[in-house]
N, C-alpha and C. Protein backbone atom coordinates (compact mmCIF):
# COMPACT_ATOMS: atom_id res chain seq x y z
N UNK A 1 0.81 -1.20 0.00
CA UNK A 1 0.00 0.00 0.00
C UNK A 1 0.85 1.26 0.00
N UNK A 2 2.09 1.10 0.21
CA UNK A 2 3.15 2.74 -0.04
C UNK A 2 2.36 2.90 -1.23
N UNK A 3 2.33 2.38 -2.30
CA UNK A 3 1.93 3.37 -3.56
C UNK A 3 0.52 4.21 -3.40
N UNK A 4 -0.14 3.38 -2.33
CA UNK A 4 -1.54 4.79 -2.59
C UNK A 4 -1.56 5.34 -1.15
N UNK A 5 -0.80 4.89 0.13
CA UNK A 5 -0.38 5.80 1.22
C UNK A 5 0.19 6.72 1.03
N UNK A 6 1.45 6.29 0.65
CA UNK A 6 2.99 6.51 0.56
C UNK A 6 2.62 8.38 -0.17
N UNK A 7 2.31 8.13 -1.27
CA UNK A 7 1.84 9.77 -1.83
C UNK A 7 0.94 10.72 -0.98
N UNK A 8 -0.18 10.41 -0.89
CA UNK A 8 -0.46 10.92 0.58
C UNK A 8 -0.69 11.29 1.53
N UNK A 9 0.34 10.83 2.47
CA UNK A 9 0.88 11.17 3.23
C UNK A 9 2.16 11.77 3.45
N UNK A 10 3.09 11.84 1.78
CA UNK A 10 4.08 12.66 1.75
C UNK A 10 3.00 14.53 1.38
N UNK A 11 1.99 14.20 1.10
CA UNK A 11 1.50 15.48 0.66
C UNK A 11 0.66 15.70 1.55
N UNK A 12 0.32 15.44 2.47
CA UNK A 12 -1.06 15.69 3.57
C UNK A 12 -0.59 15.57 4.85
N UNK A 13 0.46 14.85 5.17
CA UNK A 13 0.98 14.71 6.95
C UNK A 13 1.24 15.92 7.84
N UNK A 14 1.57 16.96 7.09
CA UNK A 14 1.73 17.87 8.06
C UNK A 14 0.67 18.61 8.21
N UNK A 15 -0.63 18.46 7.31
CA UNK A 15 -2.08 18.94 7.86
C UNK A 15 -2.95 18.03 8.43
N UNK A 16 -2.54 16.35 8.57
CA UNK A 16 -3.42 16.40 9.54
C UNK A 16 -3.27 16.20 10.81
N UNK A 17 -4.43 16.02 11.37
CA UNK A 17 -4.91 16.42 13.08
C UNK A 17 -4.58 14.83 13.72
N UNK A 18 -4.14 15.18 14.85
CA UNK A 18 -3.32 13.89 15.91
C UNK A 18 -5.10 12.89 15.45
N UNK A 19 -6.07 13.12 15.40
CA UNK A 19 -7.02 11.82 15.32
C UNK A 19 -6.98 11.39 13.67
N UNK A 20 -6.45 12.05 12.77
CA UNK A 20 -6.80 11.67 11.24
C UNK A 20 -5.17 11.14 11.12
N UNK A 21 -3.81 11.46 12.15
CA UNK A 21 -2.89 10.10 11.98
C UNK A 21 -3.11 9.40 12.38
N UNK A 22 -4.08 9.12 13.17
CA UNK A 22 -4.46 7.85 14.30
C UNK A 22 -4.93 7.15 13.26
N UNK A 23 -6.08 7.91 12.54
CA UNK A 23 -6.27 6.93 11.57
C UNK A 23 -5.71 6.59 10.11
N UNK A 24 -4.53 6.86 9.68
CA UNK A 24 -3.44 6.72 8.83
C UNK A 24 -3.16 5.07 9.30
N UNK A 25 -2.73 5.44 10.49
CA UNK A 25 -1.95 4.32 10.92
C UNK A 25 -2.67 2.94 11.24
N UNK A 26 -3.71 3.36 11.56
CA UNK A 26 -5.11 2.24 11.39
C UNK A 26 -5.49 1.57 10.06
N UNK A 27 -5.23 2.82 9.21
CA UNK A 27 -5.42 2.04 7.62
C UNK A 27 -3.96 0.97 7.19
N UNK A 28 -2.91 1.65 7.84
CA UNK A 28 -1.83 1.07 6.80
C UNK A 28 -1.96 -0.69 7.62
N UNK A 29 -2.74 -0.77 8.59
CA UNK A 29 -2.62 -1.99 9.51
C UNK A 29 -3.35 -2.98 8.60
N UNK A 30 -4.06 -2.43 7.49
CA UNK A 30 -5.06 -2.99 6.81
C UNK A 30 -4.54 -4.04 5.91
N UNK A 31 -5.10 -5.01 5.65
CA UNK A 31 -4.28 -5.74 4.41
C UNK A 31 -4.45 -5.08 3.69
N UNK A 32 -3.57 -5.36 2.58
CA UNK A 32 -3.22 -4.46 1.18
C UNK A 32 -4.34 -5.06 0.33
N UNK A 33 -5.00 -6.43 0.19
CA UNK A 33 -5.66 -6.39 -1.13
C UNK A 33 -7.19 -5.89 -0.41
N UNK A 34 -7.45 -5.74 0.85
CA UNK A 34 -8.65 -5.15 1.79
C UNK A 34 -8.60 -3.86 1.30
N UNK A 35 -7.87 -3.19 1.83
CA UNK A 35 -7.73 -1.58 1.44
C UNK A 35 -8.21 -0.93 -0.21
N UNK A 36 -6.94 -2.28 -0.90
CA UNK A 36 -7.31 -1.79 -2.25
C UNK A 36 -8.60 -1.85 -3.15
N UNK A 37 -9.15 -2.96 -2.34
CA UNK A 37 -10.64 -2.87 -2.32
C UNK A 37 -11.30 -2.20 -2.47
N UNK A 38 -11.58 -1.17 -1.62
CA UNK A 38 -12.06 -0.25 -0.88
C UNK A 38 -12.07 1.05 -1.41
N UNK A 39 -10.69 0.95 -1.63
CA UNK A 39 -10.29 2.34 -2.95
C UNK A 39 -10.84 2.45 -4.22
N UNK A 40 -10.28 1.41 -4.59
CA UNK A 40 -11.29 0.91 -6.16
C UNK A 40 -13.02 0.96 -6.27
N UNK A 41 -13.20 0.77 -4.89
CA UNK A 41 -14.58 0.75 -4.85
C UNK A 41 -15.63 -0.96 -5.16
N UNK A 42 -14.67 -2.24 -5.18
CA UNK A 42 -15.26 -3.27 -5.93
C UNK A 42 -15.48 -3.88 -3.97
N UNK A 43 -15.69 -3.42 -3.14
CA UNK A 43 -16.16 -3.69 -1.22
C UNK A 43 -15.95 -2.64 -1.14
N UNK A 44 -17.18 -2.30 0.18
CA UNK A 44 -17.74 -1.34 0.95
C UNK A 44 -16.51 -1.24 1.94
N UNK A 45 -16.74 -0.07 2.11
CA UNK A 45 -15.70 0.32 3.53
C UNK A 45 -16.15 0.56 4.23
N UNK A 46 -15.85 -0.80 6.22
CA UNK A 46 -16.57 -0.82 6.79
C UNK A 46 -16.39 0.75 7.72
N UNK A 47 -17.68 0.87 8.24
CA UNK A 47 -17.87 1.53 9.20
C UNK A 47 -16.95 2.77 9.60
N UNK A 48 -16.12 1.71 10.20
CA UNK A 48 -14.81 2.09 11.50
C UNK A 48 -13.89 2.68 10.52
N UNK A 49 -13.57 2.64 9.30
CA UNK A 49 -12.81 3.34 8.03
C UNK A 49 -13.32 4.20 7.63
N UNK A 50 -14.90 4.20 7.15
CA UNK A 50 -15.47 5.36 6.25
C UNK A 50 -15.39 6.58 7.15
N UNK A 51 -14.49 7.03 7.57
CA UNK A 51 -14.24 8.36 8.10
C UNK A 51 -13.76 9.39 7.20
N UNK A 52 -13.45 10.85 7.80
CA UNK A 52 -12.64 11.68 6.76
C UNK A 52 -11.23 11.30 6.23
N UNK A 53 -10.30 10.85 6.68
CA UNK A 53 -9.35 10.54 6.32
C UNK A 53 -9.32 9.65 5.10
N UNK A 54 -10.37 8.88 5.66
CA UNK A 54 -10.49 7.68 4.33
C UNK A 54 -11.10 8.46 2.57
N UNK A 55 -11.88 9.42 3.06
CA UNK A 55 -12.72 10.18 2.06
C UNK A 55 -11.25 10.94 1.43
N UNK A 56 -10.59 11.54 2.11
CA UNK A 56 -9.51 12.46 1.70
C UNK A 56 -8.89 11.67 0.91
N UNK A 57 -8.52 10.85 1.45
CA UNK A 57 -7.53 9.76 0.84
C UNK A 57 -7.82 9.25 -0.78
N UNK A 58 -9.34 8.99 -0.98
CA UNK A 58 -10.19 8.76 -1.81
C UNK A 58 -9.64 9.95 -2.84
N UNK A 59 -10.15 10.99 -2.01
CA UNK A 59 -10.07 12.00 -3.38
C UNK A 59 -8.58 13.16 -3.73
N UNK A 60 -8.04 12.33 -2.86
CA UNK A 60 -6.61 12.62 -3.59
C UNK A 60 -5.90 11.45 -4.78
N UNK A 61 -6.34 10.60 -4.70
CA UNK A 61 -6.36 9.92 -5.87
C UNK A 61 -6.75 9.92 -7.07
N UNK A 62 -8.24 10.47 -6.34
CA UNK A 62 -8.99 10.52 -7.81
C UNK A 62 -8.22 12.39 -8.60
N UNK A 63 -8.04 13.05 -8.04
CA UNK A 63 -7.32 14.37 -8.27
C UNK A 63 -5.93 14.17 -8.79
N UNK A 64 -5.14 13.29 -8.30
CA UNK A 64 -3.79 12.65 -9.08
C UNK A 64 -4.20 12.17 -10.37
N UNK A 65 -5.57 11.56 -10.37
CA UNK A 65 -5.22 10.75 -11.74
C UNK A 65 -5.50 9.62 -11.54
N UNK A 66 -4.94 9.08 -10.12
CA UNK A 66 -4.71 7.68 -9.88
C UNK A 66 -5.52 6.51 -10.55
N UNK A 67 -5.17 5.79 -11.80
CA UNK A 67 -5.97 4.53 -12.22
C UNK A 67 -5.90 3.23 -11.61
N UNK A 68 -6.78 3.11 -11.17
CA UNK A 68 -6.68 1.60 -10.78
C UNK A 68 -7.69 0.42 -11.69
N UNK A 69 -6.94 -0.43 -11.59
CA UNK A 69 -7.44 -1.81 -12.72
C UNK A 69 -7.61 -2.99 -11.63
N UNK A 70 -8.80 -3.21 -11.64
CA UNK A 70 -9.30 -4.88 -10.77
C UNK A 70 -9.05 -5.78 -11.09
């Protein structure tokens, strides 16, 4: 998951708030093909994830460009 953390969080870490690294670090705990899931959109993201961080995360990807293939 560095490739869709890894960016970022080199571009977003120093704005966010001690609870949105809490949950950085909660995601990267995630398995990688779970997460990528999730991103892609082919499984729901439960609950305890669909927070802001996760949304941010979302749409800094989609603003990169980022393609992903299932």
């Amino acid at each position: 998951m560095d490739l869709l953390l890894g960016p970022f969080a080199d571009a977003r870490i120093a704005d966010l708030s001690p609870p949105e690294l809490d949950m950085l670090d909660e995601l990267m705990s995630v398995s990688d093909p779970e997460l990528y899931s999730w991103l892609i959109g082919t499984a729901p993201v439960p609950r305890q994830y669909d927070r802001s961080l996760f949304r941010q995360l979302t749409a800094f990807h989609r603003r990169s460009g980022a393609r992903y293939s299932s």
